[in-house]
Structures are given as structure tokens and as C-alpha cells.
Protein backbone atom coordinates (compact mmCIF):
# COMPACT_ATOMS: atom_id res chain seq x y z
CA UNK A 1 13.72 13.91 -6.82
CA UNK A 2 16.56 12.90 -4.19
CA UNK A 3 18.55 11.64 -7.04
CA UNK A 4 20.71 8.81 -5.45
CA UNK A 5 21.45 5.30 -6.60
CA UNK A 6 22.27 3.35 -3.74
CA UNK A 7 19.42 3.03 -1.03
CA UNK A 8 20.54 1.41 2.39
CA UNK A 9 17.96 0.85 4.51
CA UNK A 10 17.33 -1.08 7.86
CA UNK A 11 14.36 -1.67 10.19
CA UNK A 12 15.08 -0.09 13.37
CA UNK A 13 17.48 2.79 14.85
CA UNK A 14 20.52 0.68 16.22
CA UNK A 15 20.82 -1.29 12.66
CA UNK A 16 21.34 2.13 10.26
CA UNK A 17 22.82 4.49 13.28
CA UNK A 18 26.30 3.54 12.42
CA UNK A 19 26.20 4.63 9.01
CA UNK A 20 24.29 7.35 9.16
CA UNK A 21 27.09 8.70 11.60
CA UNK A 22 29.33 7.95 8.89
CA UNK A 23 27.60 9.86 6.04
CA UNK A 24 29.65 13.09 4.80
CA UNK A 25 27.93 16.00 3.90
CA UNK A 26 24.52 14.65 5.27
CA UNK A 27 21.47 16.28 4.73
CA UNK A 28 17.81 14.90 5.62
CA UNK A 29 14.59 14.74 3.06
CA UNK A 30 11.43 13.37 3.34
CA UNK A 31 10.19 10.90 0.67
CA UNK A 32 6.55 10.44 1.35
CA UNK A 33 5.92 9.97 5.13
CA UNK A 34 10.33 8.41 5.17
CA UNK A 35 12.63 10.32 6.59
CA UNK A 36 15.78 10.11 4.13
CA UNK A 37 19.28 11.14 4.89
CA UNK A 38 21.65 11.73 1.84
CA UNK A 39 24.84 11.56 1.79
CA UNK A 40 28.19 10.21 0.75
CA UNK A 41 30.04 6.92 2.08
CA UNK A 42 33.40 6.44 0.91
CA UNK A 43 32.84 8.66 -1.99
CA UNK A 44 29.54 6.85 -2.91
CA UNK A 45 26.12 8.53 -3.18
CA UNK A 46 23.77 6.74 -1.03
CA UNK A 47 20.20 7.38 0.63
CA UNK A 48 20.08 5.91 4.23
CA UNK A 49 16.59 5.13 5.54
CA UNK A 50 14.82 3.52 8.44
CA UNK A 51 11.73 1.68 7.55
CA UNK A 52 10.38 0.32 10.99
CA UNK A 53 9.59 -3.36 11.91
CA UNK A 54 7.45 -5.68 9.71
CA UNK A 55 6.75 -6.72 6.01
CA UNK A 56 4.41 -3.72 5.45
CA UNK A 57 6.93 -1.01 6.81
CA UNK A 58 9.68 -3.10 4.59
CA UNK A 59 7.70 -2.96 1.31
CA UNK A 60 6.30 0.92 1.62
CA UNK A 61 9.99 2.26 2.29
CA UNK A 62 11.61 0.24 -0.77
CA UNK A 63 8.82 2.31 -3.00
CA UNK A 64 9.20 5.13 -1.88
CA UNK A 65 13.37 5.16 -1.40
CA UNK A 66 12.38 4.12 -5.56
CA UNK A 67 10.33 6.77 -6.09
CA UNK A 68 13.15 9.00 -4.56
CA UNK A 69 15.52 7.90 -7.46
CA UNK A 70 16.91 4.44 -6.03
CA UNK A 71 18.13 2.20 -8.13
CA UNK A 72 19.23 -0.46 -6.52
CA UNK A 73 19.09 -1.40 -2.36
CA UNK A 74 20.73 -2.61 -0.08
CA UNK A 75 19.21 -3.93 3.25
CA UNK A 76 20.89 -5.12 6.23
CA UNK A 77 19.65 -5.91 10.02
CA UNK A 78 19.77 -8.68 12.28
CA UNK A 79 17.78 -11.88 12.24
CA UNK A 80 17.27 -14.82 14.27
CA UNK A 81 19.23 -18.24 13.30
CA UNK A 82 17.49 -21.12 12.46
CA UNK A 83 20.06 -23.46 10.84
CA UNK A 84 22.32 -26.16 12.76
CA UNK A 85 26.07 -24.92 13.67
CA UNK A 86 25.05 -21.30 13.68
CA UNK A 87 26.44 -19.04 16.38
CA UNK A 88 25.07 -15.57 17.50
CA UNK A 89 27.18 -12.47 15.82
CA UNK A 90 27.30 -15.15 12.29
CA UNK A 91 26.21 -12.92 9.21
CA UNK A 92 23.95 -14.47 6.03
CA UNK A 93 23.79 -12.95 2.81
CA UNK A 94 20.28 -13.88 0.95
CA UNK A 95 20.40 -15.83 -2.05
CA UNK A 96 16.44 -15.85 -2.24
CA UNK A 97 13.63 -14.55 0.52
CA UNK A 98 10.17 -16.68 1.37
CA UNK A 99 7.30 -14.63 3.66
CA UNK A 100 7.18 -17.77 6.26
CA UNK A 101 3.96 -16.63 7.41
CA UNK A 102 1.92 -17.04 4.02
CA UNK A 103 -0.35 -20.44 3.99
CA UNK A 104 -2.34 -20.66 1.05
CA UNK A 105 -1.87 -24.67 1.22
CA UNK A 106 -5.56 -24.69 0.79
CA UNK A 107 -5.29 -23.73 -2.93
CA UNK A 108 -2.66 -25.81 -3.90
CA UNK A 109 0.03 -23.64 -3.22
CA UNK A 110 3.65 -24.59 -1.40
CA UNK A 111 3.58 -22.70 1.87
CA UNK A 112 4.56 -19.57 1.67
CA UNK A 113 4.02 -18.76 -1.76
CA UNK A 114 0.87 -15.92 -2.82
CA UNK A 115 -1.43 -16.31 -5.37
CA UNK A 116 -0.22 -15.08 -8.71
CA UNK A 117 3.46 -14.82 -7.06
CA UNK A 118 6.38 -16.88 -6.93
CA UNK A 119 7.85 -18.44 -3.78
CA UNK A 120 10.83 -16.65 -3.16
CA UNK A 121 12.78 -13.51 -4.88
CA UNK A 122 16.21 -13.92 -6.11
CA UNK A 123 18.58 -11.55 -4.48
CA UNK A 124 20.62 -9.80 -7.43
CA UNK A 125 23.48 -11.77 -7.80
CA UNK A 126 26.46 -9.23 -8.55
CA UNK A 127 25.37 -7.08 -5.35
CA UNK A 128 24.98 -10.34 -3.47
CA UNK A 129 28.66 -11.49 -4.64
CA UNK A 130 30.04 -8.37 -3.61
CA UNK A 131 28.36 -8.20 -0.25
CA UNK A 132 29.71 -12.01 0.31
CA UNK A 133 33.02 -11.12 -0.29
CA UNK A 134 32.97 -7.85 2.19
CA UNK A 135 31.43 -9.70 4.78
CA UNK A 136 33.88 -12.48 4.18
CA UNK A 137 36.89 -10.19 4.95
CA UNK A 138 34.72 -8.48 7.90
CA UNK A 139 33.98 -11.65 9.46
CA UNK A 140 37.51 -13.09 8.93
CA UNK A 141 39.19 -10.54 11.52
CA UNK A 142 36.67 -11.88 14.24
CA UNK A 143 36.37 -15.76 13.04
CA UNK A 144 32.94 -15.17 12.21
CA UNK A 145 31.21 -17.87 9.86
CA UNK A 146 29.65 -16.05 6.78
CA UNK A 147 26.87 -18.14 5.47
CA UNK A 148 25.12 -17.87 2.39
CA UNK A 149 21.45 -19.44 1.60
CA UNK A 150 17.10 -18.15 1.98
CA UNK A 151 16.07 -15.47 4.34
CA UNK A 152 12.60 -16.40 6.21
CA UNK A 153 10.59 -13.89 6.56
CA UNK A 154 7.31 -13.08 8.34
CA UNK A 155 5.21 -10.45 10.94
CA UNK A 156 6.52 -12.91 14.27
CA UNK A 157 9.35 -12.44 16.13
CA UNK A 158 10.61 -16.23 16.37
CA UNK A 159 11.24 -17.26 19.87
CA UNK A 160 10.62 -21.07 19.73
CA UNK A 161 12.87 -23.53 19.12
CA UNK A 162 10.40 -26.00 17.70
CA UNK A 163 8.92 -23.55 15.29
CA UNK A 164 12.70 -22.06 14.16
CA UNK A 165 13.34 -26.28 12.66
CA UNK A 166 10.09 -26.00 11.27
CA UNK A 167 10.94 -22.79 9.23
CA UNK A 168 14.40 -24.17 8.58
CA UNK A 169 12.94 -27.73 7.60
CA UNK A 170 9.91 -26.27 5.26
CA UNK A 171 11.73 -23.41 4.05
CA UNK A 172 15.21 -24.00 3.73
CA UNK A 173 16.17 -20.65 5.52
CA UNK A 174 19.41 -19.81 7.33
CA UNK A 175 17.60 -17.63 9.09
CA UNK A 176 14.70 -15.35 10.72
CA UNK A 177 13.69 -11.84 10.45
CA UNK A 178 10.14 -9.69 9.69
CA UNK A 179 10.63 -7.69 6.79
CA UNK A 180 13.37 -9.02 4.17
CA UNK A 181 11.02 -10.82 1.68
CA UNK A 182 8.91 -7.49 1.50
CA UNK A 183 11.39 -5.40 0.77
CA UNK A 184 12.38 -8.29 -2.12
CA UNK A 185 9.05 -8.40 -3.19
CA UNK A 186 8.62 -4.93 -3.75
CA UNK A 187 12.06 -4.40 -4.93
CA UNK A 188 11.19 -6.55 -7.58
CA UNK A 189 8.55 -5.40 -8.56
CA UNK A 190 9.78 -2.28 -9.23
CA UNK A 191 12.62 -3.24 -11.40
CA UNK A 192 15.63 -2.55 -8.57
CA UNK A 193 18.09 -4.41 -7.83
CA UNK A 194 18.87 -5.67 -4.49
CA UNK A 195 20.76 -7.63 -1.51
CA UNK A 196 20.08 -8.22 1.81
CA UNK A 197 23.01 -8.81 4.52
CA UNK A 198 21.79 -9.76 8.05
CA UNK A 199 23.98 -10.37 11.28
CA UNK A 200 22.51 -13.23 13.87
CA UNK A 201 21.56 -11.85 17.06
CA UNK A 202 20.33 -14.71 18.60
CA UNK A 203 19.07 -18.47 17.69
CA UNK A 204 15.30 -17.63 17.41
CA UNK A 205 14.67 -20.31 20.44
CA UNK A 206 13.54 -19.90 24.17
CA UNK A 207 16.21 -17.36 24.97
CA UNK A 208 15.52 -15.05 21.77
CA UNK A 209 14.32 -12.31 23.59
CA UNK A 210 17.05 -12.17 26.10
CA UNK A 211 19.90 -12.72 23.33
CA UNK A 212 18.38 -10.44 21.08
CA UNK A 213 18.74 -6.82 23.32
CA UNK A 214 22.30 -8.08 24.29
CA UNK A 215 23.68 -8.55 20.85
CA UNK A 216 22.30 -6.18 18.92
CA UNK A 217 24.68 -3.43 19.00
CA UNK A 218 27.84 -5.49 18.04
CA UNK A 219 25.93 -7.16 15.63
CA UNK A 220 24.47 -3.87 14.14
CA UNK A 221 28.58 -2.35 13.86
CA UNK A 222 29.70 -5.67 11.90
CA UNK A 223 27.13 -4.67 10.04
CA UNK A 224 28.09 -1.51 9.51
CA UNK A 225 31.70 -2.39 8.76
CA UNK A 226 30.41 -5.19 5.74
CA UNK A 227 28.49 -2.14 4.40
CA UNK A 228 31.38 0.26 4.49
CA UNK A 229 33.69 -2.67 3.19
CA UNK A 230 31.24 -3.33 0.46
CA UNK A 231 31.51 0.57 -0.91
CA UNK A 232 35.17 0.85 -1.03
């Protein structure tokens, strides 16, 4: 047992590098196949984990960072924007999380709601107030816009500007990214509370996959500062 309550995780390297290089006292653990690296930021116990792109990857690493002794989460990472008036390097804090990919239209359902599940998953509220108000004073320095409003998930990296208004118009999402809902599902599920924080790195159009390599490091250290902000 790891014995830790706050779990920050992110999909890929660049998005939990900075704080890992932050961490005092750090030492590394394995929950499961996850590697895990303890430690303290700002004085707070945390477990720091990279899950790897995708909803599956998302929704193994929340149970097992659980299993470890999580009790609540905290995932941040970039996404693609999908709402008019966004710019690249804006950040979005999740009120709720849909899997845009799900159809099960068919049987009556709203897209991207499962059988037997809701639609979305509620982001907990307190966590998600106090993540709004770092990345408020974060963003303020730079004259970032901090929006607040549904994630979008889904197993497609969005590079279409066509299908980004569809996912805005049928969703209501701010924005784009592959694992968010997941990790809300699962986090759910398992009783722990959560928010999610993510930084735009591009527009999710034609030029996605350009924008996304060039921004990603600034936008993963405003992330980093929101999370450090947040724990103070």
C-alpha cells in the first residue's frame, strides 16, 4: 500500500515531467504494471503517474493509482479546442466528461451515453473550484482565458475542423482529448473524487497536428504551475 491521497496523473511524458521534477524526497513504486513516483509537492503527499494515451490506459491507471491508496485525482494534459473564441495555450477545467466516440443511437440512447451508464460524470465540485481559481491566477499573469464547461472525450485524435463543431454542437464540449471521461468513469466508480485541468494545444482543425508538437511544452509548464498553485 503506497499510502497517498492525492493522485496526479497525465497521459504522456511532457504533461507530468514538470512535476515530477518538482517532487521532494521522490521515490518510484510500481502499482500493478504503473510506474508510481511518490513524493511531496509543497508539503503535500501526492502519487504522480503516467498512464499513456487513450480511454483504456486512462481508466486502468485511475484503479490502480486507487488501489495504491488514492483518494482523490487529479488529471491534467492538453486537449484540442473545439469552442468559438478559443486560443491555443487557453486552459478548461471540466465541469462534466462525455466519451464522444460512443453511438448507441440505435437503442435509444443520446450519443455518447453506454448502456446502463449515464452521459457524462460530474467533476467533484470543491476540487474543481479550487483548480478554477489556481488556474485563474496562473492564467492571469499571461492573459490567458480560463474556461470552464464538458470535456469530449474519445480514442481519435481530432484534426478536422468540421468534426471539432460537430463535437462542440452535439456535445457541448469546450474541448478535445482521448482519455478524460475514462479516467471520470472509473474514478467514479470507485468512489474518488476528481478534477480534470487541461491546457489547449491547438484548435483540433486542419493544422492540429502541426500546432500540437509546437505547443505542447509551454502548455504542459502552465500546467504544471496551476497544479503547483492549486497545492499551496
Amino acid at each position: 500500500m503506497i499510502g497517498a491521497m492525492l493522485a496526479i496523473l497525465g497521459a504522456i511524458e511532457t504533461e507530468v515531467a514538470d512535476n515530477r521534477s518538482l517532487l521532494e524526497d521522490p521515490v518510484e513504486l510500481r502499482a500493478g504494471h504503473l510506474a508510481v513516483h511518490q513524493g511531496r509537492l509543497h508539503g503535500v503527499e501526492v502519487l504522480l503517474a503516467r498512464c499513456g494515451v487513450g480511454k483504456v490506459n486512462g481508466a486502468m491507471a485511475t484503479t490502480l493509482l486507487r488501489s495504491a491508496g488514492a483518494t482523490s485525482l487529479l488529471f491534467t494534459g492538453v486537449a484540442g479546442g473545439v469552442a468559438p473564441a478559443q486560443r491555443v495555450g487557453d486552459l478548461v477545467v471540466a465541469t462534466d466528461l462525455v466519451q464522444h466516440d460512443v453511438d448507441v443511437t440505435a437503442l435509444g440512447r443520446p450519443p455518447g451515453q453506454l448502456l446502463g451508464e449515464p452521459r457524462s460524470w460530474p467533476a467533484d465540485r470543491a476540487m474543481s473550484e479550487r483548480l478554477l481559481a489556481a488556474a485563474d491566477a496562473c492564467a492571469a499573469r499571461d492573459r490567458r482565458q480560463v474556461h470552464e464547461g464538458r470535456i469530449a472525450s474519445g480514442d481519435q485524435f481530432v484534426a478536422s475542423a468540421p468534426r471539432a463543431a460537430a463535437i462542440h454542437t452535439d456535445f457541448g464540449a469546450l474541448c478535445v482529448e482521448m482519455e478524460g471521461a475514462a479516467v471520470a468513469q472509473a474514478a467514479t466508480t470507485l468512489g474518488m473524487p476528481f478534477a480534470v485541468l487541461r491546457a489547449l494545444s491547438d484548435t483540433a482543425d486542419h493544422g492540429a497536428a502541426q500546432d500540437f508538437p509546437a505547443f505542447l511544452v509551454g502548455s504542459a509548464r502552465l500546467m504544471a504551475d496551476v497544479v503547483q498553485h492549486y497545492l499551496r
